[in-house]
N, C-alpha and C. Protein backbone atom coordinates (compact mmCIF):
# COMPACT_ATOMS: atom_id res chain seq x y z
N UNK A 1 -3.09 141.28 95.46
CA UNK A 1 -3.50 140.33 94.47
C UNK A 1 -2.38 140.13 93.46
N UNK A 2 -1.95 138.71 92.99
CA UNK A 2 -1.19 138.84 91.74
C UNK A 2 -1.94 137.68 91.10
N UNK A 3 -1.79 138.23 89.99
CA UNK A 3 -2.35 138.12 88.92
C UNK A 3 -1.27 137.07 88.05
N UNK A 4 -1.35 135.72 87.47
CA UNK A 4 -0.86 135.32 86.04
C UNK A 4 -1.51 134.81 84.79
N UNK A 5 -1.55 135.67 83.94
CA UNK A 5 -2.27 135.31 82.62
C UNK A 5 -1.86 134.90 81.61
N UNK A 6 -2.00 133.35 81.34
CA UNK A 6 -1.24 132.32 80.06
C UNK A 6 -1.90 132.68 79.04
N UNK A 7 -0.92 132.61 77.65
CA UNK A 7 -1.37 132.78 76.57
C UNK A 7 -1.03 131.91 75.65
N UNK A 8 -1.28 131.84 74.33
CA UNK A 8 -0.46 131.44 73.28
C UNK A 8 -0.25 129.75 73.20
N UNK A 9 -0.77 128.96 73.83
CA UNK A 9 -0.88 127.69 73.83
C UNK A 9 -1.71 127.43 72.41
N UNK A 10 -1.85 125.92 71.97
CA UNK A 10 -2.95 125.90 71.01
C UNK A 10 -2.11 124.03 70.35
N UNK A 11 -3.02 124.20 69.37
CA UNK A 11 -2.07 122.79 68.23
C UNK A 11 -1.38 122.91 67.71
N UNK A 12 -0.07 121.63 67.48
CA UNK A 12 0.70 122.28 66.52
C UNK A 12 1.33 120.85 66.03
N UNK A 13 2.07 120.98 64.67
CA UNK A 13 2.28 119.61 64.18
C UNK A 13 3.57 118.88 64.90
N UNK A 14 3.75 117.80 65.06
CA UNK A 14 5.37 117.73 65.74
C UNK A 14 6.32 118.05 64.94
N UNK A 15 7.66 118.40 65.37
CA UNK A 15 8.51 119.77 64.85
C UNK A 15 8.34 121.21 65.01
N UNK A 16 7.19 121.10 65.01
CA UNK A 16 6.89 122.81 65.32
C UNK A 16 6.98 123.30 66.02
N UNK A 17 6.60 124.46 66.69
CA UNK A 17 7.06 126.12 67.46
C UNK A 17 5.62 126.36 67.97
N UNK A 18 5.51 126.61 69.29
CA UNK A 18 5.00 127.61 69.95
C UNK A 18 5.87 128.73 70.72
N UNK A 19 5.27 129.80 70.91
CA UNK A 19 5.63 130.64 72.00
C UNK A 19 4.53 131.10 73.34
N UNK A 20 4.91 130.40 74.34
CA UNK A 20 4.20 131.25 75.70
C UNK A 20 4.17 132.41 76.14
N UNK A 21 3.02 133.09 76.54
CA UNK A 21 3.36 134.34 77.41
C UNK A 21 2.63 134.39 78.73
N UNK A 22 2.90 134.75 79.06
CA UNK A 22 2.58 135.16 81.04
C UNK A 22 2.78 136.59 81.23
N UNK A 23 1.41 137.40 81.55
CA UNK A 23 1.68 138.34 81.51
C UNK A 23 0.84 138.95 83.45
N UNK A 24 2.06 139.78 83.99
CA UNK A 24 1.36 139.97 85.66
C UNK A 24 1.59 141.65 85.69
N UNK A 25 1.56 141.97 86.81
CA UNK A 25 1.25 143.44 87.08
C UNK A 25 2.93 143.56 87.27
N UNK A 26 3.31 144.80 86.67
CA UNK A 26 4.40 145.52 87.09
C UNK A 26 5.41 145.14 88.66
N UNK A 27 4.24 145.46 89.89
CA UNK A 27 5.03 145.14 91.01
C UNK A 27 5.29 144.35 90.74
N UNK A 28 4.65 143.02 90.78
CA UNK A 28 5.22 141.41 90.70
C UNK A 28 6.32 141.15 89.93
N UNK A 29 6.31 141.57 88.48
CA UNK A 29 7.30 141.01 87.73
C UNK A 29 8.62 141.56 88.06
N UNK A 30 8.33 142.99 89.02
CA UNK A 30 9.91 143.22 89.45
C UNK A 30 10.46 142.49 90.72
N UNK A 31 9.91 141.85 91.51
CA UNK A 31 9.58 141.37 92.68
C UNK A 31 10.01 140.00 92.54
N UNK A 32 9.74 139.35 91.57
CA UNK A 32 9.66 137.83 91.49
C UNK A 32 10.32 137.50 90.46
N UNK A 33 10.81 135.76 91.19
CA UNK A 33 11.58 134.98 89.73
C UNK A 33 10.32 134.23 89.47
N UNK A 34 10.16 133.79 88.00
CA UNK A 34 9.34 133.18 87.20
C UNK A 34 9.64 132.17 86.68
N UNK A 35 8.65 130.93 86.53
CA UNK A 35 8.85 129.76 85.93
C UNK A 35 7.85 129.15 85.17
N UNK A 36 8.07 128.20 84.81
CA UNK A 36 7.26 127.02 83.53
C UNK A 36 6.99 126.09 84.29
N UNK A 37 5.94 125.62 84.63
CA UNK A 37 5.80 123.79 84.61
C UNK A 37 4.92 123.58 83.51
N UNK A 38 4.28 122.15 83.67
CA UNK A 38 3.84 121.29 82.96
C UNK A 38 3.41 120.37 83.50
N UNK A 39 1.72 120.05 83.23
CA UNK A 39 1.20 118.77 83.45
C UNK A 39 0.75 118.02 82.49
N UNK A 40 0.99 116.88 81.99
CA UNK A 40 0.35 115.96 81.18
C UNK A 40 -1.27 114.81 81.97
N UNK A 41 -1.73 114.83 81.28
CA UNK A 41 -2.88 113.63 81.41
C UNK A 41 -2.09 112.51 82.36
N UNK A 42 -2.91 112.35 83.77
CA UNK A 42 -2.25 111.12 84.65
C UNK A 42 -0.75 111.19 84.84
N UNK A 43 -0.19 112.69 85.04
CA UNK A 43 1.11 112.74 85.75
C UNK A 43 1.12 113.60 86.60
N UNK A 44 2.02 113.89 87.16
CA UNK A 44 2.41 114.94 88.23
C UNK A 44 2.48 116.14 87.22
N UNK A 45 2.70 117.29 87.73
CA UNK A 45 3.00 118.45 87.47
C UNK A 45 4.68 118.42 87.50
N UNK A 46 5.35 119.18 86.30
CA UNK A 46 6.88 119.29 86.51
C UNK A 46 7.13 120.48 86.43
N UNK A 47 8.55 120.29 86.95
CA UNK A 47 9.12 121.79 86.29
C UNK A 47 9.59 121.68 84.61
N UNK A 48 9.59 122.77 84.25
CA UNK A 48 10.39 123.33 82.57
C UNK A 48 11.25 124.03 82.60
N UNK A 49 10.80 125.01 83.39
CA UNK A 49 12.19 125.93 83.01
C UNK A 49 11.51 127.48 83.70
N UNK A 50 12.79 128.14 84.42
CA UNK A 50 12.56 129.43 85.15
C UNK A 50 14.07 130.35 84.98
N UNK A 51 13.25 131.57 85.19
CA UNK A 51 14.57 132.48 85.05
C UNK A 51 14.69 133.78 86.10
N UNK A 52 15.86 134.06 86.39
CA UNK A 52 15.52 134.98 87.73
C UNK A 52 15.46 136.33 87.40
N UNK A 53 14.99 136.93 88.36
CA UNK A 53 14.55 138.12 88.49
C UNK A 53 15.69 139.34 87.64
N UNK A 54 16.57 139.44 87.52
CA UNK A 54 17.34 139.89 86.59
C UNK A 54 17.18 139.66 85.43
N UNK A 55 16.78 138.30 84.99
CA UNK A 55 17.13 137.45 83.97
C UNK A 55 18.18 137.56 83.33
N UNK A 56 19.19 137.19 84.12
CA UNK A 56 20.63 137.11 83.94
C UNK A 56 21.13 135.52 84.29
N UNK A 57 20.32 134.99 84.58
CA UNK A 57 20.19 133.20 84.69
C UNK A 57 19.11 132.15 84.79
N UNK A 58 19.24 131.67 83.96
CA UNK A 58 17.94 130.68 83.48
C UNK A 58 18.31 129.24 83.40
N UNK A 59 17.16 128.37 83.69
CA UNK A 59 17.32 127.19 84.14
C UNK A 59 16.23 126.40 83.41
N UNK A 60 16.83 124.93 82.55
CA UNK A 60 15.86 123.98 82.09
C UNK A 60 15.94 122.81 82.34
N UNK A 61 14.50 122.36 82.28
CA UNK A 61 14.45 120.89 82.72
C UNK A 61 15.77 120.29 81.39
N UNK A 62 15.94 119.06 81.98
CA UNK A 62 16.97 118.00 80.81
C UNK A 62 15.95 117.75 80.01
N UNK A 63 14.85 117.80 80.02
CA UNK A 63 13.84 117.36 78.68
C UNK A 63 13.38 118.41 77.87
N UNK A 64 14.12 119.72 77.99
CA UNK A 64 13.30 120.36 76.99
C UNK A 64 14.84 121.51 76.99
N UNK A 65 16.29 121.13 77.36
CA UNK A 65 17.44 121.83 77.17
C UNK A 65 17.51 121.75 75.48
N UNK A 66 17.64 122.81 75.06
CA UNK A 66 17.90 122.86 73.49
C UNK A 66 16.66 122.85 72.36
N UNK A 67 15.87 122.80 73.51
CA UNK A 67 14.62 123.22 72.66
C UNK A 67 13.55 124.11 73.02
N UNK A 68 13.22 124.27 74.25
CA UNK A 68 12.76 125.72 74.89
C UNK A 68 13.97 126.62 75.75
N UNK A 69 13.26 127.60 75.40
CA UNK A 69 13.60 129.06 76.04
C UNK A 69 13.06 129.75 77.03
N UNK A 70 13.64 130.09 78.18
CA UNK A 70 12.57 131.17 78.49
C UNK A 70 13.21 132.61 78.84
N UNK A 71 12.59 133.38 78.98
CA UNK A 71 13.07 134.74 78.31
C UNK A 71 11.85 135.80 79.77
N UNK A 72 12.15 137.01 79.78
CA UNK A 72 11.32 138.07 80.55
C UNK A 72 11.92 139.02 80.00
N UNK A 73 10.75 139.93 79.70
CA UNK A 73 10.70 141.30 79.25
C UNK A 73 10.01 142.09 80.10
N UNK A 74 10.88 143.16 80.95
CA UNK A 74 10.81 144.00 81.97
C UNK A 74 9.79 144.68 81.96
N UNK A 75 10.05 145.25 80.34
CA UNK A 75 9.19 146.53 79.79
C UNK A 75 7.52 145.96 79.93
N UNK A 76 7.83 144.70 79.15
CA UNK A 76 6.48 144.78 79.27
C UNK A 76 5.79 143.82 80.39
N UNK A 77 6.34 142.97 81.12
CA UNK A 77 5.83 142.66 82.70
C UNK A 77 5.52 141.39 82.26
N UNK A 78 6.02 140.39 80.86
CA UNK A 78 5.63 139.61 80.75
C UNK A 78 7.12 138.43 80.31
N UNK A 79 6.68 137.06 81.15
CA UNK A 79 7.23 136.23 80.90
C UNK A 79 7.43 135.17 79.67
N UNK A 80 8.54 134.77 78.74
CA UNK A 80 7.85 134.07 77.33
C UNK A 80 8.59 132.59 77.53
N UNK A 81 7.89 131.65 76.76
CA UNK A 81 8.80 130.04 76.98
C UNK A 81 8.66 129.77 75.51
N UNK A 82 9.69 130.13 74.63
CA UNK A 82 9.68 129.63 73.56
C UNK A 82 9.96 128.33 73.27
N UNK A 83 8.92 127.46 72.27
CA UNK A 83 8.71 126.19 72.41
C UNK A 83 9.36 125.74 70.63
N UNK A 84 10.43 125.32 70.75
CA UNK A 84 10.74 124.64 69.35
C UNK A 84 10.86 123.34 69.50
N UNK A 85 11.10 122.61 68.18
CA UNK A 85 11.25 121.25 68.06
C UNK A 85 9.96 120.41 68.76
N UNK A 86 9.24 120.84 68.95
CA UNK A 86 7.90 120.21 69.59
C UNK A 86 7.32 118.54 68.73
N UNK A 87 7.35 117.55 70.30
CA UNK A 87 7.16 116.70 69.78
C UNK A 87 5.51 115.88 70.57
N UNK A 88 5.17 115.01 70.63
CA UNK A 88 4.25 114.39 70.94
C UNK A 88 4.07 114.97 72.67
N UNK A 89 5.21 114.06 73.01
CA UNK A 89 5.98 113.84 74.91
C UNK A 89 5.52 115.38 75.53
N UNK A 90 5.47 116.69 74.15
CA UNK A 90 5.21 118.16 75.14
C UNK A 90 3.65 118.41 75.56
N UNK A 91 2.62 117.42 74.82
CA UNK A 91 1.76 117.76 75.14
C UNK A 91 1.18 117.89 76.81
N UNK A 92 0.73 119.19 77.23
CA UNK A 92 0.61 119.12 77.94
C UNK A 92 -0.40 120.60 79.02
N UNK A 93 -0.94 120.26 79.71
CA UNK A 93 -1.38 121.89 80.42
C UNK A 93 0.23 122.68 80.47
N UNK A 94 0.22 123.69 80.19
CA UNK A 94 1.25 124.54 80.71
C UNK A 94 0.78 125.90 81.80
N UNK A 95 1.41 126.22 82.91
CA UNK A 95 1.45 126.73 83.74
C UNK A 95 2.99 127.88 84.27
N UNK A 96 2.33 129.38 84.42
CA UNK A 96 3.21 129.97 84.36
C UNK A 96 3.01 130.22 86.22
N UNK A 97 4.60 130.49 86.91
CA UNK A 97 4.33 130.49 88.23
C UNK A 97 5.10 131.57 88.90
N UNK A 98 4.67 132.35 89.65
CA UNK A 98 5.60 133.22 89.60
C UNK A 98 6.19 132.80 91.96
N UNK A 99 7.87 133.55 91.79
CA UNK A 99 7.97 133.23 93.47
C UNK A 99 8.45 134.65 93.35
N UNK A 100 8.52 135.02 95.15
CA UNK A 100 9.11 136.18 95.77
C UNK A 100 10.49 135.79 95.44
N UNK A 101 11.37 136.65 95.22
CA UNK A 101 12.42 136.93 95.24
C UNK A 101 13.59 136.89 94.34
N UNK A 102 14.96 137.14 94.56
CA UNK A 102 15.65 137.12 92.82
C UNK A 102 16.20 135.75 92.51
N UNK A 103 16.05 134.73 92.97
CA UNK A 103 17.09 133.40 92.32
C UNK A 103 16.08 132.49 92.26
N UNK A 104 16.83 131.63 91.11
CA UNK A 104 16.02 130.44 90.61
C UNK A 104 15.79 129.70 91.79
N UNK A 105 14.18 128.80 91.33
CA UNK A 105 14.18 127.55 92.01
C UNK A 105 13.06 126.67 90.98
N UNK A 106 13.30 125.86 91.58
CA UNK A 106 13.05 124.34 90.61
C UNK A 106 11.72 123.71 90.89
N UNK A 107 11.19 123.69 92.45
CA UNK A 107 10.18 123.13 92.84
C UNK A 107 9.32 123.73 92.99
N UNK A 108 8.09 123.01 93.22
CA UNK A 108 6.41 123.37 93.02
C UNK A 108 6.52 124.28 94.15
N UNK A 109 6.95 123.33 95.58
CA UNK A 109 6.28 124.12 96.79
C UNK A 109 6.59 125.52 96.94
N UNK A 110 8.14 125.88 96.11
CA UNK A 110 8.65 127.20 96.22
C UNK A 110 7.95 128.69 95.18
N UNK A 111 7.15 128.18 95.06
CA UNK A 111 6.09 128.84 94.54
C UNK A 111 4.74 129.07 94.82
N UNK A 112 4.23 130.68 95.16
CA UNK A 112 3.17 131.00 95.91
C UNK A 112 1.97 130.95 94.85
N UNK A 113 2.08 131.64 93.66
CA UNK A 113 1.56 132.14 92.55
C UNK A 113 1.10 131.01 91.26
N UNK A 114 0.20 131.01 90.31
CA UNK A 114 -0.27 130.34 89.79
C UNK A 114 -1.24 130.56 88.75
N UNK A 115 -0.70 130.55 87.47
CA UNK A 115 -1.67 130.51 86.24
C UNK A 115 -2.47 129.68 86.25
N UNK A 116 -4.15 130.55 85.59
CA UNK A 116 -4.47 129.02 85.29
C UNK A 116 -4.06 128.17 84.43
N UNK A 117 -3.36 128.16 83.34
CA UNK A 117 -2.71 127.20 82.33
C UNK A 117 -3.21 127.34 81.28
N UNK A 118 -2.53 127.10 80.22
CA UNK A 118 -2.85 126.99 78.79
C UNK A 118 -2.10 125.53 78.39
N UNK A 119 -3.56 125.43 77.41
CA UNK A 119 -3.11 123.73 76.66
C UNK A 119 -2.12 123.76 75.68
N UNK A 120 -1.27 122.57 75.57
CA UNK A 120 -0.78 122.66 74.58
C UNK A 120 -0.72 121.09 73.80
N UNK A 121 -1.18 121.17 72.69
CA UNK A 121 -1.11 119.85 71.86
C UNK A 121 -0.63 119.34 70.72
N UNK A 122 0.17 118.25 70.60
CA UNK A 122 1.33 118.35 69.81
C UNK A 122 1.01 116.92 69.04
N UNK A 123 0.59 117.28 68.01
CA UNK A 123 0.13 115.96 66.93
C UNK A 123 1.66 115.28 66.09
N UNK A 124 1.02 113.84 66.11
CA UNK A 124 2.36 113.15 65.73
C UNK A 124 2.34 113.77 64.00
């Protein structure tokens, strides 16, 4: 079984800061690279941003370079997507995803694993 549990979503004014967490069982988080998507109302699901299993290299969409982060902490088995500069365009389900193995990847299909999502809503 693996397990991903989103946190930390909620409202926030535009300009402002959230932080995500994703938190899975020990095996997994040593096991797997981890990522961000995002769905908005009547779109596809995207990618955001993932980082590999070392986390010694991390990868963001062009729409959110310079304003989210994402980060993994070993110790504690949990993945974070720090959200600054937040504007209208981020509102959205967020979804933490986890794949087998150590290097980034970008797409949906390359991913087995699946949060249920946390909202996030971003008032003008």
């Amino acid at each position: 079984q693996v397990q991903l549990v989103e946190s930390g979503g909620g409202l926030v004014q535009a300009g402002g800061s959230l932080r995500l967490s994703c938190a899975t069982s020990r095996r997994t988080f040593s096991t797997h690279t981890m990522g961000w998507f995002r769905q908005a109302p009547g779109k596809e699901r995207e990618f955001v941003a993932a980082i590999s299993w070392s986390g010694s290299s991390t990868y963001g969409a062009d729409s959110v370079k310079g304003r989210f982060t994402i980060s993994r902490d070993n110790a504690k088995n949990t993945v974070y997507l720090q959200m600054n500069s937040l504007n209208p365009g981020d509102t959205a389900v967020y979804y933490c995803a986890a794949r087998y193995g150590s290097s980034i990847a970008r797409q949906i299909h390359e991913y087995a694993y699946w949060g249920q999502g946390t909202q996030v809503t971003v008032s003008s």
